[in-house]
C-alpha atoms as a PDB file:
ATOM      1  CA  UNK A   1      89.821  91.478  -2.016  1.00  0.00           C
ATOM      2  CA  UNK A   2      88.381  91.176   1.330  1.00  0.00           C
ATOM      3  CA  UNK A   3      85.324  88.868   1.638  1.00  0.00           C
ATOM      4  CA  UNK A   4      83.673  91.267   4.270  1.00  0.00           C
ATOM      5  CA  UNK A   5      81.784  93.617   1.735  1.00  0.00           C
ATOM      6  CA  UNK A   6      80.705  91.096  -0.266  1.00  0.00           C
ATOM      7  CA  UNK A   7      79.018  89.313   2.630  1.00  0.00           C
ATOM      8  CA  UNK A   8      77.816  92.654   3.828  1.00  0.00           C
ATOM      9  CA  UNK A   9      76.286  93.713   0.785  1.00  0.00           C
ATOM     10  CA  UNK A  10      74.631  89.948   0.657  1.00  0.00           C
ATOM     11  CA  UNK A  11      73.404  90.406   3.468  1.00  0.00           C
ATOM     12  CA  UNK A  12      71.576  93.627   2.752  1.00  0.00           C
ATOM     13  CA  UNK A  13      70.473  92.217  -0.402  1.00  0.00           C
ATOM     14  CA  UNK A  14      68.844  88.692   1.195  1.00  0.00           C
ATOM     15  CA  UNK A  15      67.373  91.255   3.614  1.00  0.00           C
ATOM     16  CA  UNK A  16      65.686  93.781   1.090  1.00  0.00           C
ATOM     17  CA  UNK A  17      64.107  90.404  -0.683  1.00  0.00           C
ATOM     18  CA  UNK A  18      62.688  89.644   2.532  1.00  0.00           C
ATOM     19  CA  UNK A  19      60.655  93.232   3.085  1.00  0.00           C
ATOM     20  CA  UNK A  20      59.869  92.748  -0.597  1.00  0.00           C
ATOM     21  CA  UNK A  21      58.350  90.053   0.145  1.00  0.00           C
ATOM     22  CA  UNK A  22      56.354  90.893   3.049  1.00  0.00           C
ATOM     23  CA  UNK A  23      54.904  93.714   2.203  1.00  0.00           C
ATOM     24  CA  UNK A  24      53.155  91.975  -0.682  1.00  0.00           C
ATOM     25  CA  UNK A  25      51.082  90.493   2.240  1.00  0.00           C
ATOM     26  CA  UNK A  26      47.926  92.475   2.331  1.00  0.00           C
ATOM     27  CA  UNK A  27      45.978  91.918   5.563  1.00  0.00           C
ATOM     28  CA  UNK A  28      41.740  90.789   5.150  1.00  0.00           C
ATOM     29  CA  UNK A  29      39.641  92.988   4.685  1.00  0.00           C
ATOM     30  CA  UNK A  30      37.224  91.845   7.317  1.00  0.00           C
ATOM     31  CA  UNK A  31      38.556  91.102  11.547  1.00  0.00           C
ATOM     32  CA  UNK A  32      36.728  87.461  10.812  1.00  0.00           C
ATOM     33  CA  UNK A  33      39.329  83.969  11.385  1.00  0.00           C
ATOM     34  CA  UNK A  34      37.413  83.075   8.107  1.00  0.00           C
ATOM     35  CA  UNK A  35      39.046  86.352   6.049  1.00  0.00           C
ATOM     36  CA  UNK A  36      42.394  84.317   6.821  1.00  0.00           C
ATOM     37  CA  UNK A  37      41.542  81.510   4.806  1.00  0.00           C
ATOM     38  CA  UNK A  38      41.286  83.362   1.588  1.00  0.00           C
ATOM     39  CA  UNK A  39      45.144  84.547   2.390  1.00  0.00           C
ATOM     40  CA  UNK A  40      46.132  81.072   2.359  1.00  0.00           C
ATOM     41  CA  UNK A  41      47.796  80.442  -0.718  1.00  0.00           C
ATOM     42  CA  UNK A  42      49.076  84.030  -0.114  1.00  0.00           C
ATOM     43  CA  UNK A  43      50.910  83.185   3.519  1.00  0.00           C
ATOM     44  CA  UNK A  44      51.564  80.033   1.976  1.00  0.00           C
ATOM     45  CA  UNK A  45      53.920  81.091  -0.843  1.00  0.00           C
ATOM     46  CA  UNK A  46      55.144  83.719   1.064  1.00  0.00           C
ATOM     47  CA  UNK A  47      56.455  80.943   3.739  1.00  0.00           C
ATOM     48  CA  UNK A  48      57.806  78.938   1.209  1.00  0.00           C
ATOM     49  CA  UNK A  49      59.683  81.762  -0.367  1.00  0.00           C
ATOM     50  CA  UNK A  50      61.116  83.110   2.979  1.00  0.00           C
ATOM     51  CA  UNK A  51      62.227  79.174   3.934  1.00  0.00           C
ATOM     52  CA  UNK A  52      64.043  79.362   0.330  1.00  0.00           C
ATOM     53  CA  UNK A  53      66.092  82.341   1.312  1.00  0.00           C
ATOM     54  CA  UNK A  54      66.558  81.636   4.680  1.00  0.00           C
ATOM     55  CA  UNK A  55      68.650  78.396   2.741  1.00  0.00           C
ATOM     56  CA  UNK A  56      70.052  80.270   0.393  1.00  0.00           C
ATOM     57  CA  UNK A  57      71.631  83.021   3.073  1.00  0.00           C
ATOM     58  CA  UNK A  58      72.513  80.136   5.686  1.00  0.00           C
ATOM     59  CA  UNK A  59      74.092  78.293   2.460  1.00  0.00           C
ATOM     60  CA  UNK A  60      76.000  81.655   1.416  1.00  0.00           C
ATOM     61  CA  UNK A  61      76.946  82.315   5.163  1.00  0.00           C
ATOM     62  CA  UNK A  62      78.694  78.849   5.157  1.00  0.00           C
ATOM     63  CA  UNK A  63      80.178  78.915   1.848  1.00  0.00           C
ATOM     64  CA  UNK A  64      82.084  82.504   2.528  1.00  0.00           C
ATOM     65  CA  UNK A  65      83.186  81.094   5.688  1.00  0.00           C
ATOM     66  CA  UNK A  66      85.767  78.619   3.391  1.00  0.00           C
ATOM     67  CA  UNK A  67      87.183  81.845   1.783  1.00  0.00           C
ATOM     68  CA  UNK A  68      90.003  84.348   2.678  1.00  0.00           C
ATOM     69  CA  UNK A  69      89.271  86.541   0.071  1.00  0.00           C
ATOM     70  CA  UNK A  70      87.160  86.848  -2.445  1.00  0.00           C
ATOM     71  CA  UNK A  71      87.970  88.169  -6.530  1.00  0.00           C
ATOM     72  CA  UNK A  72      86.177  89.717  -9.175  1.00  0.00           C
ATOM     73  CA  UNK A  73      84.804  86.460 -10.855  1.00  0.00           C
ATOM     74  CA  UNK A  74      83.570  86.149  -7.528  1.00  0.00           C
ATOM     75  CA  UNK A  75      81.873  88.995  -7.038  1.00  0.00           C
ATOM     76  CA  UNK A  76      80.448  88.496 -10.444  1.00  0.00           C
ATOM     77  CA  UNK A  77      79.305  85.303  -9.804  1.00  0.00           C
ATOM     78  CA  UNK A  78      77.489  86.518  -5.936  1.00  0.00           C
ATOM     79  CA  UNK A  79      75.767  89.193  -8.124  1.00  0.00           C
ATOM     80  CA  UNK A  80      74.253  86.509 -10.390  1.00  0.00           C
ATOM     81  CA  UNK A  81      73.355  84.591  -7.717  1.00  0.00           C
ATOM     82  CA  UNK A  82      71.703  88.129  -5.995  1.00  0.00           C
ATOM     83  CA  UNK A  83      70.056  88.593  -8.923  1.00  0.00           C
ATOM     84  CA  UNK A  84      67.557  85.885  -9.376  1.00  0.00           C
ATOM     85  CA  UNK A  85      67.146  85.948  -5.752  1.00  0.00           C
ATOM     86  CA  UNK A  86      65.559  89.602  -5.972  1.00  0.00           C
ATOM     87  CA  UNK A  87      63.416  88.205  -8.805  1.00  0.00           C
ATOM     88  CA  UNK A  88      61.623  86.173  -6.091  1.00  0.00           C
ATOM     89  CA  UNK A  89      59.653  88.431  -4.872  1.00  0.00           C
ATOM     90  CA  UNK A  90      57.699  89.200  -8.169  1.00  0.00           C
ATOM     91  CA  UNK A  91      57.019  85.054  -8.721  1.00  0.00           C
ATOM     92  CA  UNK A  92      55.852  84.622  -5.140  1.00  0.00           C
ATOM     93  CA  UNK A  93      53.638  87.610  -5.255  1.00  0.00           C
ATOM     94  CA  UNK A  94      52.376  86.086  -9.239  1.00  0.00           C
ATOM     95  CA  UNK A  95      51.746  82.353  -7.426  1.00  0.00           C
ATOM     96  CA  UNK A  96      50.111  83.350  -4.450  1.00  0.00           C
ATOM     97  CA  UNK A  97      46.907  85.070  -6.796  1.00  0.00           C
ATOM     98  CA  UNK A  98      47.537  82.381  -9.345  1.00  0.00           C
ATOM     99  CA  UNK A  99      49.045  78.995  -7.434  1.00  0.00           C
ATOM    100  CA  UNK A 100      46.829  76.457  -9.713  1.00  0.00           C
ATOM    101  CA  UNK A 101      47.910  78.467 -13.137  1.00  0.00           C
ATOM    102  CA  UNK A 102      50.551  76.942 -15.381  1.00  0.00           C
ATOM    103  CA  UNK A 103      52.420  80.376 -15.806  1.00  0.00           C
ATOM    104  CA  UNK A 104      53.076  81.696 -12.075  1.00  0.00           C
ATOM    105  CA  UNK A 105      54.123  78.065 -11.203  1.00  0.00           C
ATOM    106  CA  UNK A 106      56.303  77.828 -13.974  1.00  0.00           C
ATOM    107  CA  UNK A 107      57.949  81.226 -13.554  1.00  0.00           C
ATOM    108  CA  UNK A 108      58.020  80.307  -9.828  1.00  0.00           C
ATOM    109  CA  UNK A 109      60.153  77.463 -10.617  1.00  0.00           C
ATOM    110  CA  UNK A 110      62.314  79.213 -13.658  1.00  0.00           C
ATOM    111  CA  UNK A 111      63.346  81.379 -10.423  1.00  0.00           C
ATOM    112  CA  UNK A 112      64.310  78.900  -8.035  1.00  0.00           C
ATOM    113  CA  UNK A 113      66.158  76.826 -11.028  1.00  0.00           C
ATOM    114  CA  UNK A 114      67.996  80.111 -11.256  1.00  0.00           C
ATOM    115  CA  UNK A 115      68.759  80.294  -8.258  1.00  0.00           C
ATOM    116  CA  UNK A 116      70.030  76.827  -7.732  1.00  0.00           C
ATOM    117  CA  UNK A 117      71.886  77.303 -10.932  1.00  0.00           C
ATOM    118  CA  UNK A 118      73.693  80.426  -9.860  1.00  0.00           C
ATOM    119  CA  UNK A 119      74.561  79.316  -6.903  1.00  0.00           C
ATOM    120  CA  UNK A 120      76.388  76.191  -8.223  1.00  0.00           C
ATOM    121  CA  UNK A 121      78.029  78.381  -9.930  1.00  0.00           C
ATOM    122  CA  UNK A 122      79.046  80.747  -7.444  1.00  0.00           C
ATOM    123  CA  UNK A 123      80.626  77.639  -5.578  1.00  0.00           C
ATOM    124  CA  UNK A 124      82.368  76.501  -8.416  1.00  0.00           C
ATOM    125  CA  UNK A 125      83.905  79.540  -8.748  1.00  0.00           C
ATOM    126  CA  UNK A 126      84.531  80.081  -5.311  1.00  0.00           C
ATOM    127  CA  UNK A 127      86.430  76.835  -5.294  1.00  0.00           C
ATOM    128  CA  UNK A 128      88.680  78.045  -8.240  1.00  0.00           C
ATOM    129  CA  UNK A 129      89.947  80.451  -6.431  1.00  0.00           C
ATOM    130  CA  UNK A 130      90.641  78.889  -2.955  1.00  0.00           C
ATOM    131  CA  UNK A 131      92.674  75.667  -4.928  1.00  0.00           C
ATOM    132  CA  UNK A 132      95.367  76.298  -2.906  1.00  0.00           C
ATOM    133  CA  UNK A 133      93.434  75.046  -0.111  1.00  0.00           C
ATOM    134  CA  UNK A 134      92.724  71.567  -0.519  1.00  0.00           C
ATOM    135  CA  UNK A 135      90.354  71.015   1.871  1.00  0.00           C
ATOM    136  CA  UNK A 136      88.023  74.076   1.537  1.00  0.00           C
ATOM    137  CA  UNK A 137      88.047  73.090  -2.435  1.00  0.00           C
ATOM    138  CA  UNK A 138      87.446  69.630  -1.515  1.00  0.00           C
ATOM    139  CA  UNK A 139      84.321  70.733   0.349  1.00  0.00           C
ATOM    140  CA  UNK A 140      83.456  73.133  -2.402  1.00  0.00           C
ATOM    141  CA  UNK A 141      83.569  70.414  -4.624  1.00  0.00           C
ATOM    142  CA  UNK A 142      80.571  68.708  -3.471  1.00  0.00           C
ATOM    143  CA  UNK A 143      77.354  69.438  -5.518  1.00  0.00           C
ATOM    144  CA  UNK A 144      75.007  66.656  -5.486  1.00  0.00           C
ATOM    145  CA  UNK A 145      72.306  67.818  -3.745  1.00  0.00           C
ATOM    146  CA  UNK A 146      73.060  70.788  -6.157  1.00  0.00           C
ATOM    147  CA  UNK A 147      72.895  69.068  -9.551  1.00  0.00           C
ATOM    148  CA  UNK A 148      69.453  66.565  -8.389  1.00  0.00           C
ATOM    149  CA  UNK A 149      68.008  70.075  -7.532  1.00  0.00           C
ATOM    150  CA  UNK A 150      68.273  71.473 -10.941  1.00  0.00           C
ATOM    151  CA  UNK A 151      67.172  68.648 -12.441  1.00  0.00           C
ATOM    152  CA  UNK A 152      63.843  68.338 -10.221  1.00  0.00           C
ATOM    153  CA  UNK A 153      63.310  72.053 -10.259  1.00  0.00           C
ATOM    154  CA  UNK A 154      63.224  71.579 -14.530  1.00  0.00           C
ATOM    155  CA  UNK A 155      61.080  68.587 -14.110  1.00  0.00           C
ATOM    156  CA  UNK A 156      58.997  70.628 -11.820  1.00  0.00           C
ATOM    157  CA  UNK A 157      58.400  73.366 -14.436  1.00  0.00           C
ATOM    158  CA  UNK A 158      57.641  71.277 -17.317  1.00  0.00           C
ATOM    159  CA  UNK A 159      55.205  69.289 -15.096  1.00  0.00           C
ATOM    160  CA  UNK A 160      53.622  72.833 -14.360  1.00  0.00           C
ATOM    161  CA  UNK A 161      51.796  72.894 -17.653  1.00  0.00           C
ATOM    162  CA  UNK A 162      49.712  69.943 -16.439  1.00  0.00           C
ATOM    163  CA  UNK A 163      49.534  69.938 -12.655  1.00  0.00           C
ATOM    164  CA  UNK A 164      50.533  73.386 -11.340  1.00  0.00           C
ATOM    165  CA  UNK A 165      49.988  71.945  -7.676  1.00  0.00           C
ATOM    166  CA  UNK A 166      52.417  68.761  -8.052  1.00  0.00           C
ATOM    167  CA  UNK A 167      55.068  70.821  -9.757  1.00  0.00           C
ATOM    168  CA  UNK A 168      54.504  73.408  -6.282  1.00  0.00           C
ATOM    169  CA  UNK A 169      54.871  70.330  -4.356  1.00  0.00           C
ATOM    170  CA  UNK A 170      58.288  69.919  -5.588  1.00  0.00           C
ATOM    171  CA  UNK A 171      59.080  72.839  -4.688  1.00  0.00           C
ATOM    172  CA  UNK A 172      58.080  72.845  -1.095  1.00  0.00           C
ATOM    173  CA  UNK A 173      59.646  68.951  -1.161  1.00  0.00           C
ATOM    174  CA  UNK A 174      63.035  70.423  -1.960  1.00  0.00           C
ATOM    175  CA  UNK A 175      62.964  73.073   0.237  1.00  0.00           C
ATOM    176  CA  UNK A 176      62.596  70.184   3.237  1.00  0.00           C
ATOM    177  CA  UNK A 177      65.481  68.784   1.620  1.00  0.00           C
ATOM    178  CA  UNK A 178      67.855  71.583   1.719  1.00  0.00           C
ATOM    179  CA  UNK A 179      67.018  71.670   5.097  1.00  0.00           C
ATOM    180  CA  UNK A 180      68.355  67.996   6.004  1.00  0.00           C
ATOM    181  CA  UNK A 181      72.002  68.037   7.060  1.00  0.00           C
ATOM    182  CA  UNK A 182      74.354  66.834   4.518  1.00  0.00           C
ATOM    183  CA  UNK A 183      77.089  64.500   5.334  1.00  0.00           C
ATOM    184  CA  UNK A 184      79.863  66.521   4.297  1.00  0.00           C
ATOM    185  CA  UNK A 185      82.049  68.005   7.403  1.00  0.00           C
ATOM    186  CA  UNK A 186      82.490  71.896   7.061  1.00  0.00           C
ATOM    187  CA  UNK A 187      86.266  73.003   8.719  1.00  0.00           C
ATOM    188  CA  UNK A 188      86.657  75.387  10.838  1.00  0.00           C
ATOM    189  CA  UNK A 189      86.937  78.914   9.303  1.00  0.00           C
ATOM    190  CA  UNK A 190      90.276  79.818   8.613  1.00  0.00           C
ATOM    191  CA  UNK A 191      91.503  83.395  10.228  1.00  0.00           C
END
């Protein structure tokens, strides 16, 4: 199958979570600077949340630009992937009123655990079905930053039931690290 509706209807999809997103962002009630600070937590999730798929779509972007084509345990596996992604919304909206609770944070970081989950094993299946080129499945391969992810997102949620704010900082912590370059040289696309 060609990869181009796939990426198209990713793209549409990473866009939708966005709006979501945004319009969950009421503005104050009052025109005072002060009103702002009790949107903090608010803008604050919200920014985390749009960094996180802003990763996730530049991630996807460069991970489709390995493939030819694309096939149905493909698909299935993008969908997955989509899936907790438009969950994101809901937890962001559920921290921002609730960002020192154990329950918010926790669900916040079931999602993004989820997401990091899916999306290792969207690769992996990606990279089953480009074997026959060694070098994209070579890059493919790599999942380190992957795997210590899941792990610290899992910490992160069982450290949620006694400091909501550390297990948040984990979250915003690897966030900044998915936006450090990795090592790993990404080919050219091949047409």
């Amino acid at each position: 199958m060609n990869k181009s509706r796939l990426e198209a209807f990713s793209d549409g999809v990473f866009a939708i979570v966005l709006t979501i997103m945004v319009l969950e962002l009421h503005a104050p009630a009052s025109a005072e600077p002060s009103a702002l600070l009790a949107l903090a937590p608010a803008l604050l999730s919200y920014a985390l949340s749009f960094l996180y798929v802003g990763i996730y779509w530049t991630n996807h972007h460069h991970l489709f630009q390995l493939a030819d084509r694309v096939n149905l345990r493909v698909l299935w596996a993008n969908l997955h992937l989509l899936f907790w992604l438009s969950l994101l919304p809901f937890t962001t909206a559920w921290i921002a009123g609730h960002h020192r609770d154990m329950a918010p944070v926790a669900a916040y970081g079931l999602i993004l655990l989820m997401c990091s989950v899916s999306f290792l094993v969207l690769k992996r299946t990606l990279r089953a079905s480009e074997s026959n080129h060694p070098e994209a499945a070579r890059i493919l391969g790599q999942g380190r930053k992957n795997n210590t992810s899941i792990l610290l997102y899992a910490l992160a949620i069982l450290l949620s039931q006694w400091a909501p704010l550390m297990a948040s900082a984990i979250y915003a912590a690897l966030a900044i690290v998915w936006l450090l370059p990795t090592r790993a040289a990404t080919p050219a696309p091949r047409r």
